[in-house]
PDB file of N, CA and C in Angstrom:
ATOM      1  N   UNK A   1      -9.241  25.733  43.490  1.00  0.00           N
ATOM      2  CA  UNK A   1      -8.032  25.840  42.713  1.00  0.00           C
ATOM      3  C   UNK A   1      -7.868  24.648  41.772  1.00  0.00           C
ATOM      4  N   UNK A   2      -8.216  23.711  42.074  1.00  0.00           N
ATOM      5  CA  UNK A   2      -8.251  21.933  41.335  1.00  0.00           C
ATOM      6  C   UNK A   2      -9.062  22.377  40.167  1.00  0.00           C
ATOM      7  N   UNK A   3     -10.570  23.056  40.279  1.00  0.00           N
ATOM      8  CA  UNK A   3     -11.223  22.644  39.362  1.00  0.00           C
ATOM      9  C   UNK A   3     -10.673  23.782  38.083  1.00  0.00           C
ATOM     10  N   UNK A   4      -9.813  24.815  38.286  1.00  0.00           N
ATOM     11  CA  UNK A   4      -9.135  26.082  37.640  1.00  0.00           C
ATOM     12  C   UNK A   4      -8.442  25.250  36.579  1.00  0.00           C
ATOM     13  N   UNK A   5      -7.696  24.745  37.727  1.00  0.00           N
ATOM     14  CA  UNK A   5      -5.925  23.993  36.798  1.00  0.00           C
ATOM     15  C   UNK A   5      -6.641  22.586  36.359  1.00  0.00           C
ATOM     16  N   UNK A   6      -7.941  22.064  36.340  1.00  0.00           N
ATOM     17  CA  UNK A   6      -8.361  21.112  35.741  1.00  0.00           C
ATOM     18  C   UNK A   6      -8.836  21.616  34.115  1.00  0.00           C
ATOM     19  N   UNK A   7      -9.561  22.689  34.439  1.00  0.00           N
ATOM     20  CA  UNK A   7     -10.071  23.421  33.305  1.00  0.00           C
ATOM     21  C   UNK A   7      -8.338  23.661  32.040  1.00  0.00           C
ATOM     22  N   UNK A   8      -7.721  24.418  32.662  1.00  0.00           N
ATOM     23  CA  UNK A   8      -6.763  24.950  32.226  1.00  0.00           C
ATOM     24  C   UNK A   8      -6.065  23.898  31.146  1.00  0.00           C
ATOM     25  N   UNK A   9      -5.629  22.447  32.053  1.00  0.00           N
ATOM     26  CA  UNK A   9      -5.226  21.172  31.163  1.00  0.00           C
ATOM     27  C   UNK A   9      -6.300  21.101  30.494  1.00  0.00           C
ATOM     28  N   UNK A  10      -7.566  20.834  30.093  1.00  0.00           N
ATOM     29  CA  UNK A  10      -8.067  20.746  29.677  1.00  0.00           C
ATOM     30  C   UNK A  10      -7.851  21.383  28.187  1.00  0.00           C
ATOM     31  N   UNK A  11      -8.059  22.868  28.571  1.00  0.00           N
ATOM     32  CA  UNK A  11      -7.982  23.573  27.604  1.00  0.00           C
ATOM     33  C   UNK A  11      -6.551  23.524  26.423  1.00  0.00           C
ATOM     34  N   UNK A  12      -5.372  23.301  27.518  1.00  0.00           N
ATOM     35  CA  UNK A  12      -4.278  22.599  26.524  1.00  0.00           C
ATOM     36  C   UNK A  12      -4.116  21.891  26.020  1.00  0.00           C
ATOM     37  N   UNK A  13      -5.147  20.960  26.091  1.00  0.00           N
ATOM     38  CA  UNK A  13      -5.104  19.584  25.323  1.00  0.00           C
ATOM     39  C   UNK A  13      -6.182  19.974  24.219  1.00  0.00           C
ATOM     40  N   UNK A  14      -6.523  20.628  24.164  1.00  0.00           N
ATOM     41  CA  UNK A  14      -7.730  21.118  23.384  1.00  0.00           C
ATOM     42  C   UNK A  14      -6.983  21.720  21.809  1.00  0.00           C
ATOM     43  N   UNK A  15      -6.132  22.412  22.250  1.00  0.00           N
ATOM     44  CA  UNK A  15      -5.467  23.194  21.949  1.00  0.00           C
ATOM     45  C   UNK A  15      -4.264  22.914  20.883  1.00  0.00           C
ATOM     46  N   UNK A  16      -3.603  21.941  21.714  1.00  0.00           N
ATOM     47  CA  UNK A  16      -2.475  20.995  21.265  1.00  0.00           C
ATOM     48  C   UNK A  16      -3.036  19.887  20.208  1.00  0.00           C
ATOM     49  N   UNK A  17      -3.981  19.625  20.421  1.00  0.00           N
ATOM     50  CA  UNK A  17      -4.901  18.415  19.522  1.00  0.00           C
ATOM     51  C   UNK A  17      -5.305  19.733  18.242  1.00  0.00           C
ATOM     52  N   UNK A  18      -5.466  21.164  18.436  1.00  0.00           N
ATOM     53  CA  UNK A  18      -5.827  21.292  17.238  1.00  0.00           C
ATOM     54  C   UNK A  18      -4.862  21.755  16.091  1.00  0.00           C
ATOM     55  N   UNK A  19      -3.666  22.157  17.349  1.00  0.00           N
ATOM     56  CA  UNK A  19      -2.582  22.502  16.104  1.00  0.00           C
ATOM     57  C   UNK A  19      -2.284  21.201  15.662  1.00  0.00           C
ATOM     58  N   UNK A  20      -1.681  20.400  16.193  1.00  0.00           N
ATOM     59  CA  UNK A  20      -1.476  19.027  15.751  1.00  0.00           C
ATOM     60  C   UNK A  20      -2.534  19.078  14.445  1.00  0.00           C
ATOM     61  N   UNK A  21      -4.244  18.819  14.391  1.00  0.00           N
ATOM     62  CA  UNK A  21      -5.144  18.497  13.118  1.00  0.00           C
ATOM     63  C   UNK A  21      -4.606  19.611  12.043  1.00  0.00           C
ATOM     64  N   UNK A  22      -4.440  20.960  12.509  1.00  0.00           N
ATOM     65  CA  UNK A  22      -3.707  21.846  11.458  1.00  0.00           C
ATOM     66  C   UNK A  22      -2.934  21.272  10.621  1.00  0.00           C
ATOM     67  N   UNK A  23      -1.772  20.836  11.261  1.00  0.00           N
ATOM     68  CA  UNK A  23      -0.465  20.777  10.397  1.00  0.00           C
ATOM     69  C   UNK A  23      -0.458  19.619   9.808  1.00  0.00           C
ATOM     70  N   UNK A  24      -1.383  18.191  10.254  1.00  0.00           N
ATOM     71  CA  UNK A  24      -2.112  16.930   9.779  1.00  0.00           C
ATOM     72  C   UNK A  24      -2.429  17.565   8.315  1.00  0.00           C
ATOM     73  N   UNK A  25      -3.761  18.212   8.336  1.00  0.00           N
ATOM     74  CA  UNK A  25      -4.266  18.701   7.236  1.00  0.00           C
ATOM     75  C   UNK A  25      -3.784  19.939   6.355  1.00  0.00           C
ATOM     76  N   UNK A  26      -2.709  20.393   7.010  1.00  0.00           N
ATOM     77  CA  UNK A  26      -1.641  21.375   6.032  1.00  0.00           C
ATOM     78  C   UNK A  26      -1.057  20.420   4.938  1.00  0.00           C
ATOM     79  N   UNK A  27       0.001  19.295   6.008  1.00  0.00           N
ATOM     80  CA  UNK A  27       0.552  18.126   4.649  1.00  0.00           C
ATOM     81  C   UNK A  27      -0.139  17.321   4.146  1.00  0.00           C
ATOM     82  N   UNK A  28      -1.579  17.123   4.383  1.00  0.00           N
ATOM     83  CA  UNK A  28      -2.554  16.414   2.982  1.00  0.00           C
ATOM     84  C   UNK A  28      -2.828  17.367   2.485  1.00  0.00           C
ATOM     85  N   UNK A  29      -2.585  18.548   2.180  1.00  0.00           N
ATOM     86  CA  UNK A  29      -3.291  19.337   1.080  1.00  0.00           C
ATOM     87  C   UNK A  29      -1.906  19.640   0.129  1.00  0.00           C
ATOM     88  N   UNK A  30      -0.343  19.989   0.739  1.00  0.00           N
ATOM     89  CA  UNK A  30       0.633  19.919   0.226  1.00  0.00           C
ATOM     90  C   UNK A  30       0.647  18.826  -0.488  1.00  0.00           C
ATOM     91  N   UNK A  31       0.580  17.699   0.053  1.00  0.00           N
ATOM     92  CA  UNK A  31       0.645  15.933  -0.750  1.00  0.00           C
ATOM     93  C   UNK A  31      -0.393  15.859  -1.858  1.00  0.00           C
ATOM     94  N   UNK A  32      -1.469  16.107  -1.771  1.00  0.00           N
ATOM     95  CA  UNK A  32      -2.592  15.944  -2.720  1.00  0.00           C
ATOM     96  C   UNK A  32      -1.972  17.168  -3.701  1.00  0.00           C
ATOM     97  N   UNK A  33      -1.845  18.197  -3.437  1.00  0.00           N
ATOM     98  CA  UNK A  33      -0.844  19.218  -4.851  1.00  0.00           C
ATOM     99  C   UNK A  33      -0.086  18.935  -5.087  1.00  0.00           C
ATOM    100  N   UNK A  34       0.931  18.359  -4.717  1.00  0.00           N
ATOM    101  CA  UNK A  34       2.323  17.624  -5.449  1.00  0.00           C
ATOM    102  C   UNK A  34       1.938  16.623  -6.125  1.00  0.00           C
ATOM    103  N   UNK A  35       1.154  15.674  -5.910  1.00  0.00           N
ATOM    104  CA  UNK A  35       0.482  14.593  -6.418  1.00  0.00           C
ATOM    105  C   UNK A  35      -0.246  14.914  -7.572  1.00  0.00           C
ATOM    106  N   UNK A  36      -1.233  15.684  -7.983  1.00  0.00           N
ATOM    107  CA  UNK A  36      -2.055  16.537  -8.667  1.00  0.00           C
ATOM    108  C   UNK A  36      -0.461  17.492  -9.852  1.00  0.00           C
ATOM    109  N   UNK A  37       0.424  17.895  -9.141  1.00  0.00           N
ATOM    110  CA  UNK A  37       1.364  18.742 -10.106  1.00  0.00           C
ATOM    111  C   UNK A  37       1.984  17.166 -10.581  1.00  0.00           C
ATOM    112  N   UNK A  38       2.860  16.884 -10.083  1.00  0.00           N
ATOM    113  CA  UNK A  38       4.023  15.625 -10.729  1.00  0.00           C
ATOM    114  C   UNK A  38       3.276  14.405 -10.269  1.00  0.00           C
ATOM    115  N   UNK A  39       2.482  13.863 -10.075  1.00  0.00           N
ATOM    116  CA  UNK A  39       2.033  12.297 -10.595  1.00  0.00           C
ATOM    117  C   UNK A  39       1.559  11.871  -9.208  1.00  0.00           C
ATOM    118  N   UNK A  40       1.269  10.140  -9.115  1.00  0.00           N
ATOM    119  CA  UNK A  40       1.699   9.525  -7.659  1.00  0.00           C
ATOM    120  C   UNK A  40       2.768   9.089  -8.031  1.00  0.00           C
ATOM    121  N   UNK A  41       3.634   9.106  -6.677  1.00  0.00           N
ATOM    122  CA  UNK A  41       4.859   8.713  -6.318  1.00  0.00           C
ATOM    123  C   UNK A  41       4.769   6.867  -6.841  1.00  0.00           C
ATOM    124  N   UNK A  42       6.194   6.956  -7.921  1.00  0.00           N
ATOM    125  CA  UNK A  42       5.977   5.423  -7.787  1.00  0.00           C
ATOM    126  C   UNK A  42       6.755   4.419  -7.183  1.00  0.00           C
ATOM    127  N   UNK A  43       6.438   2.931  -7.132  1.00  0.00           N
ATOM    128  CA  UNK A  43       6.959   2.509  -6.135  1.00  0.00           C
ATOM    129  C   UNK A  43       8.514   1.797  -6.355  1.00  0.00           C
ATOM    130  N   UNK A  44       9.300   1.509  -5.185  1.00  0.00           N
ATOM    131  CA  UNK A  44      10.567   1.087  -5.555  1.00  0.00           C
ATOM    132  C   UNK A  44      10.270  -0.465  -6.640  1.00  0.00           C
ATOM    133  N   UNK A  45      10.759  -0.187  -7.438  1.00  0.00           N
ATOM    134  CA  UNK A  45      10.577  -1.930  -7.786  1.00  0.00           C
ATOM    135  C   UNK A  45      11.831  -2.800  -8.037  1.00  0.00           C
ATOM    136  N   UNK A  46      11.760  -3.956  -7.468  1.00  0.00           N
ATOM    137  CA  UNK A  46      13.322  -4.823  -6.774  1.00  0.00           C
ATOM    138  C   UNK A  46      13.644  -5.027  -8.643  1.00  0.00           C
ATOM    139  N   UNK A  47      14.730  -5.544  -9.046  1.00  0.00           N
ATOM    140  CA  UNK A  47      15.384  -5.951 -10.019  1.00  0.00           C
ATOM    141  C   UNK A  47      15.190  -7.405 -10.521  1.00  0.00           C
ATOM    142  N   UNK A  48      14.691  -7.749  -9.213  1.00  0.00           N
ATOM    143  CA  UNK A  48      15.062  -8.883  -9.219  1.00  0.00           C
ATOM    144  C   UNK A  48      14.204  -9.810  -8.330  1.00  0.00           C
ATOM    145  N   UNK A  49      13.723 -10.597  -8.525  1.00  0.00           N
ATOM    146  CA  UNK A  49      13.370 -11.130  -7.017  1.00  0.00           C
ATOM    147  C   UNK A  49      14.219 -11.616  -6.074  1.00  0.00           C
ATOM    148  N   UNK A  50      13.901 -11.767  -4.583  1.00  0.00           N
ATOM    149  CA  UNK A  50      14.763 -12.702  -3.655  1.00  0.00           C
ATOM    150  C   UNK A  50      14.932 -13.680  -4.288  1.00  0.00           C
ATOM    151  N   UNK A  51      16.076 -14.720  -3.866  1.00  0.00           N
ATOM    152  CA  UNK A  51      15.963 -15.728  -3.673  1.00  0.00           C
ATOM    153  C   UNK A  51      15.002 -16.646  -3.619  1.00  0.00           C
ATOM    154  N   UNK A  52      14.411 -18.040  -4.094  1.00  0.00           N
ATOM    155  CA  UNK A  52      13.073 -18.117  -3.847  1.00  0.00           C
ATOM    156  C   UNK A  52      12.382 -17.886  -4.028  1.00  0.00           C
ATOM    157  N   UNK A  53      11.905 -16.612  -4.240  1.00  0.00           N
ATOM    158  CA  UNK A  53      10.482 -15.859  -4.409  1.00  0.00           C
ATOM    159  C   UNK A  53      10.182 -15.800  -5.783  1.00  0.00           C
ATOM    160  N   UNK A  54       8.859 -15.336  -5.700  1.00  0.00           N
ATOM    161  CA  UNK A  54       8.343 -14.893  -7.078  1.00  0.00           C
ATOM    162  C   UNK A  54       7.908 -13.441  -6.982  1.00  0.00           C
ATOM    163  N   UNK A  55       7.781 -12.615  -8.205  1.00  0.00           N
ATOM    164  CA  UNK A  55       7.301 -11.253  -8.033  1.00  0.00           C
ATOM    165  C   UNK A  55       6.412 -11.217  -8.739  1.00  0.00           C
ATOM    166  N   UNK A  56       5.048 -10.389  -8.418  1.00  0.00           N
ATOM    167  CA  UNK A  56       3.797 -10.059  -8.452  1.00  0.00           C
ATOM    168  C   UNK A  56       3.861  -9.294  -9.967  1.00  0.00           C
ATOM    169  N   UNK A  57       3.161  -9.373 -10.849  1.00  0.00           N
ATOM    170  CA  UNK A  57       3.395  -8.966 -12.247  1.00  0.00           C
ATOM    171  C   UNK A  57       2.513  -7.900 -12.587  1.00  0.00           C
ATOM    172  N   UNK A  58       1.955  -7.477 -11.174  1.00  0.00           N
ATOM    173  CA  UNK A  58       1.036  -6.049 -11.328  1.00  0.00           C
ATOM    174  C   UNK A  58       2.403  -5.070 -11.334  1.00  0.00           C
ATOM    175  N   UNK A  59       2.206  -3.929 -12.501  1.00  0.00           N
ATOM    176  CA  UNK A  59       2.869  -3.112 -12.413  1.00  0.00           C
ATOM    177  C   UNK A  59       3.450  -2.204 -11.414  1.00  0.00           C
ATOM    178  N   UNK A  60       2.132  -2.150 -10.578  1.00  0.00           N
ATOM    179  CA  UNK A  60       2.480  -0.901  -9.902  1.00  0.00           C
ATOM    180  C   UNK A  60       2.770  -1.172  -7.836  1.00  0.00           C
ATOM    181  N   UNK A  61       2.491  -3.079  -8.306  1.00  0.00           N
ATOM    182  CA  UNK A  61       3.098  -3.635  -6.996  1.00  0.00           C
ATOM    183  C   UNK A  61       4.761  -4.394  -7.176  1.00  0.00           C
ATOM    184  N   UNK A  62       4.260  -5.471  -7.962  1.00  0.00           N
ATOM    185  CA  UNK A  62       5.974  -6.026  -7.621  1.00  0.00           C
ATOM    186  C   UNK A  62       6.367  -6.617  -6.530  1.00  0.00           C
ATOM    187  N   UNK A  63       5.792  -7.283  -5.651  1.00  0.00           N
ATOM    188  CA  UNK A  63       6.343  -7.916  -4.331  1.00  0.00           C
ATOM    189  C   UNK A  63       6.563  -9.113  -4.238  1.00  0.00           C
ATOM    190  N   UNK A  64       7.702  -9.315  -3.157  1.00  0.00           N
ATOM    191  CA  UNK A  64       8.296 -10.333  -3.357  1.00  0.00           C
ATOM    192  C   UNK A  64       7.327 -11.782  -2.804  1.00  0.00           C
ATOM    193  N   UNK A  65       6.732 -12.411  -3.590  1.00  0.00           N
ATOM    194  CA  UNK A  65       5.835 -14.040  -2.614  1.00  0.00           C
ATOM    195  C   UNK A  65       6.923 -15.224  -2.646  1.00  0.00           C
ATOM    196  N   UNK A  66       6.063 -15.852  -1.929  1.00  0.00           N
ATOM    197  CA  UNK A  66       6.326 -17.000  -1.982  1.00  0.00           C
ATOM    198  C   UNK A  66       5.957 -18.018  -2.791  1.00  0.00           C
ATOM    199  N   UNK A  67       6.216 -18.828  -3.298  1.00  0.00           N
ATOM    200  CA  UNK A  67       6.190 -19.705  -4.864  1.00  0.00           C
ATOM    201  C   UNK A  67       5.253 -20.580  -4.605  1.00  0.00           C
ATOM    202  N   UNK A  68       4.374 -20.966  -3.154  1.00  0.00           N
ATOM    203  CA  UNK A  68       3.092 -21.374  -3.168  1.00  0.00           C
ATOM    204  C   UNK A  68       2.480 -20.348  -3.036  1.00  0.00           C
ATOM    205  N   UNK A  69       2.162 -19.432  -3.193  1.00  0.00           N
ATOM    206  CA  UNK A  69       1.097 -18.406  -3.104  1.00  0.00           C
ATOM    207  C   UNK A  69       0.536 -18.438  -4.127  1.00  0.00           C
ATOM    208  N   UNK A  70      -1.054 -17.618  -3.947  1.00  0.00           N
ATOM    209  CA  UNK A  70      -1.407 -17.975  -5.425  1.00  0.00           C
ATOM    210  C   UNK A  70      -2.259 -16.531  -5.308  1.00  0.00           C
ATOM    211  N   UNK A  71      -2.291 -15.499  -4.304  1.00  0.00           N
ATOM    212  CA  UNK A  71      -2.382 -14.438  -4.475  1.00  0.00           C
ATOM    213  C   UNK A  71      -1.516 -13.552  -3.523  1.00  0.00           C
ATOM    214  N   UNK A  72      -0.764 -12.023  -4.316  1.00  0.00           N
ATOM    215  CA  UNK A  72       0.021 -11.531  -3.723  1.00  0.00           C
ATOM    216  C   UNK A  72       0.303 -10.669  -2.358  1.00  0.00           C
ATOM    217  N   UNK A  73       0.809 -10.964  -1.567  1.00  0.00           N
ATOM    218  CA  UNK A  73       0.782 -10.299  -0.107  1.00  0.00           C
ATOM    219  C   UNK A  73       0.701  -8.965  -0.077  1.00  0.00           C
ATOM    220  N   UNK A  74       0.912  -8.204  -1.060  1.00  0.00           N
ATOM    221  CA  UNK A  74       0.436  -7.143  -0.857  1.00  0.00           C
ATOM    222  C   UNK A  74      -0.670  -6.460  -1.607  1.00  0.00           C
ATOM    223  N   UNK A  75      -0.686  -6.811  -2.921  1.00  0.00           N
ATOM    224  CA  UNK A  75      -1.631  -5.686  -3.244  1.00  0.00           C
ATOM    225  C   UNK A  75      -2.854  -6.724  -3.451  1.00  0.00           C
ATOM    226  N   UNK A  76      -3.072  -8.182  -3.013  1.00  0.00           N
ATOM    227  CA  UNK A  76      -3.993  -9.102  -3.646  1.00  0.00           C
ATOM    228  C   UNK A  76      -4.783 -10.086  -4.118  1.00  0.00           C
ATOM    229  N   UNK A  77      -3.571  -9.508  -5.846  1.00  0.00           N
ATOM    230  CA  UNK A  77      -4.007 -10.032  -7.086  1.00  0.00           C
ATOM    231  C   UNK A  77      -3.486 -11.509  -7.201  1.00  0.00           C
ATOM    232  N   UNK A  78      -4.182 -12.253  -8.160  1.00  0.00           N
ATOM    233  CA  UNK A  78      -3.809 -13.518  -8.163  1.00  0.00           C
ATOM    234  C   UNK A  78      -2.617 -13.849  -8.971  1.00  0.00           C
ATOM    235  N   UNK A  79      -1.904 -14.674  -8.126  1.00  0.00           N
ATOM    236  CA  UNK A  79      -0.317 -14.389  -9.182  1.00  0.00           C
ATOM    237  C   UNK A  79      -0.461 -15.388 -10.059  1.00  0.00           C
ATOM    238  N   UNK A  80      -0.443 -15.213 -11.499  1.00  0.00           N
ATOM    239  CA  UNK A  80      -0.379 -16.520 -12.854  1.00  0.00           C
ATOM    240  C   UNK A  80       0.904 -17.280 -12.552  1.00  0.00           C
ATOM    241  N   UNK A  81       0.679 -18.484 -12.179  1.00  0.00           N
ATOM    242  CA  UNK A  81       2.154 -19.211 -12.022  1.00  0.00           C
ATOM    243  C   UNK A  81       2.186 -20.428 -13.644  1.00  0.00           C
ATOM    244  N   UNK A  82       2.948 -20.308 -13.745  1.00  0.00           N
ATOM    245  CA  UNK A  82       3.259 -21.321 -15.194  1.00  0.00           C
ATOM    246  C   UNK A  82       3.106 -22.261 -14.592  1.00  0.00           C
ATOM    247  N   UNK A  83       2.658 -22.920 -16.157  1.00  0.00           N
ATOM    248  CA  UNK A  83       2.282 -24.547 -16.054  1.00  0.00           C
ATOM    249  C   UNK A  83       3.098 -25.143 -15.680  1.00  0.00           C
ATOM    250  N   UNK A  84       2.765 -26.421 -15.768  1.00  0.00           N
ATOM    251  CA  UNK A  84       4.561 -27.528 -15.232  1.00  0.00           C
ATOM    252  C   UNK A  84       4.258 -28.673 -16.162  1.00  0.00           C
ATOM    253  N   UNK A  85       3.233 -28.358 -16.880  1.00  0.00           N
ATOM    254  CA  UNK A  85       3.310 -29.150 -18.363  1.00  0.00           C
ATOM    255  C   UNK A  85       2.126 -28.925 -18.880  1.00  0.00           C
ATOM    256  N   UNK A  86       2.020 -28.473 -20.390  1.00  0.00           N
ATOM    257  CA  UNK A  86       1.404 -28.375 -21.467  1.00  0.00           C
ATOM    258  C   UNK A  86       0.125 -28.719 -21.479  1.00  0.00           C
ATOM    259  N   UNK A  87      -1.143 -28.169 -21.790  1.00  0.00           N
ATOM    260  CA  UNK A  87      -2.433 -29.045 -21.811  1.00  0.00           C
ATOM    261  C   UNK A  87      -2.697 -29.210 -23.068  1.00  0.00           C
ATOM    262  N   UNK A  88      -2.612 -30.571 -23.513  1.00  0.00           N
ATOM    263  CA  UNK A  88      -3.367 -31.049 -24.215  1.00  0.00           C
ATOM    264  C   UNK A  88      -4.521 -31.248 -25.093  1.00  0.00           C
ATOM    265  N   UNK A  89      -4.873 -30.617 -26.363  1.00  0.00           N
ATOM    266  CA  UNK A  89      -6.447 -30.265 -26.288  1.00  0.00           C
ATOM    267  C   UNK A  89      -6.918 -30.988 -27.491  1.00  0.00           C
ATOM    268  N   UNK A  90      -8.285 -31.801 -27.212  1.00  0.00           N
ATOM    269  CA  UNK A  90      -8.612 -32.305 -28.066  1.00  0.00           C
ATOM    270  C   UNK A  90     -10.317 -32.199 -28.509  1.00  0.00           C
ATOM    271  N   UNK A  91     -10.204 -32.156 -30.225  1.00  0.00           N
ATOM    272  CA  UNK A  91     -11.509 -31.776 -30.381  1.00  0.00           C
ATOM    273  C   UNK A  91     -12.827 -33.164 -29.822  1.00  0.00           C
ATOM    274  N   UNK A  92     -14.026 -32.872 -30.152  1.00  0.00           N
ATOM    275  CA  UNK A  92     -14.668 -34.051 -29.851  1.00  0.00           C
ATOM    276  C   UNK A  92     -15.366 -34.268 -31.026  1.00  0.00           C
ATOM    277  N   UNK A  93     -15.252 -35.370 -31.697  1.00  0.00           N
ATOM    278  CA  UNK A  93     -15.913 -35.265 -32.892  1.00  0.00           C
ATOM    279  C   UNK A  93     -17.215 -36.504 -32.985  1.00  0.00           C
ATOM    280  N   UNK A  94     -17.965 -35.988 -33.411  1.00  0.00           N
ATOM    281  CA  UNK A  94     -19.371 -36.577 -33.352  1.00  0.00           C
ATOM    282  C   UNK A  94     -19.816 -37.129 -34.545  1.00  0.00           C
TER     283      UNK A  94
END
C-alpha cells in the first residue's frame, strides 16, 4: 500500500510542477507580446535625487548613488562626476 500512495505523490508533484511550468510560460509569451505590441515597460524615474545622492545619467537607469561612487549600483555604468576645478592646458613648444 506505501509503495501505491508513494507512486501516487509522486505523480502529483509531477503534475503540479507542470501546470505551474504552463502558466510560467503562458505569462512569458503574454509579456514578450505586449512588449513586442507597446514597447518595454519604462522605468519609474525619481525627479529628483535623494538627498545626498547623485543620479546615474543613463537614460534608461537613473538611480539614486552615492557621491563617492564612481560606478552606478544598478545598472554599472561609470558615473561622470564634475571637476572641482578646471584643467589647465598648455601647449609645449619646441
Amino acid at each position: 500500500m506505501s509503495a501505491i500512495s508513494g507512486i501516487l505523490i509522486f505523480i502529483a508533484i509531477i503534475i503540479v510542477t507542470g501546470i505551474l511550468f504552463a502558466g510560467w510560460v503562458f505569462v512569458m509569451i503574454v509579456r514578450g507580446l505586449t512588449r513586442l505590441i507597446f514597447g518595454p515597460p519604462k522605468p519609474a524615474m525619481p525627479m529628483h535625487p535623494a538627498p545626498g545622492m547623485v543620479l546615474c545619467r543613463y537614460e534608461l537607469c537613473h538611480a539614486n548613488n552615492v557621491p563617492e561612487a564612481r560606478f552606478c549600483r544598478r545598472c554599472g555604468r561609470e558615473i561622470a562626476l564634475a571637476q572641482d576645478h578646471p584643467l589647465a592646458r598648455r601647449a609645449n613648444v619646441a
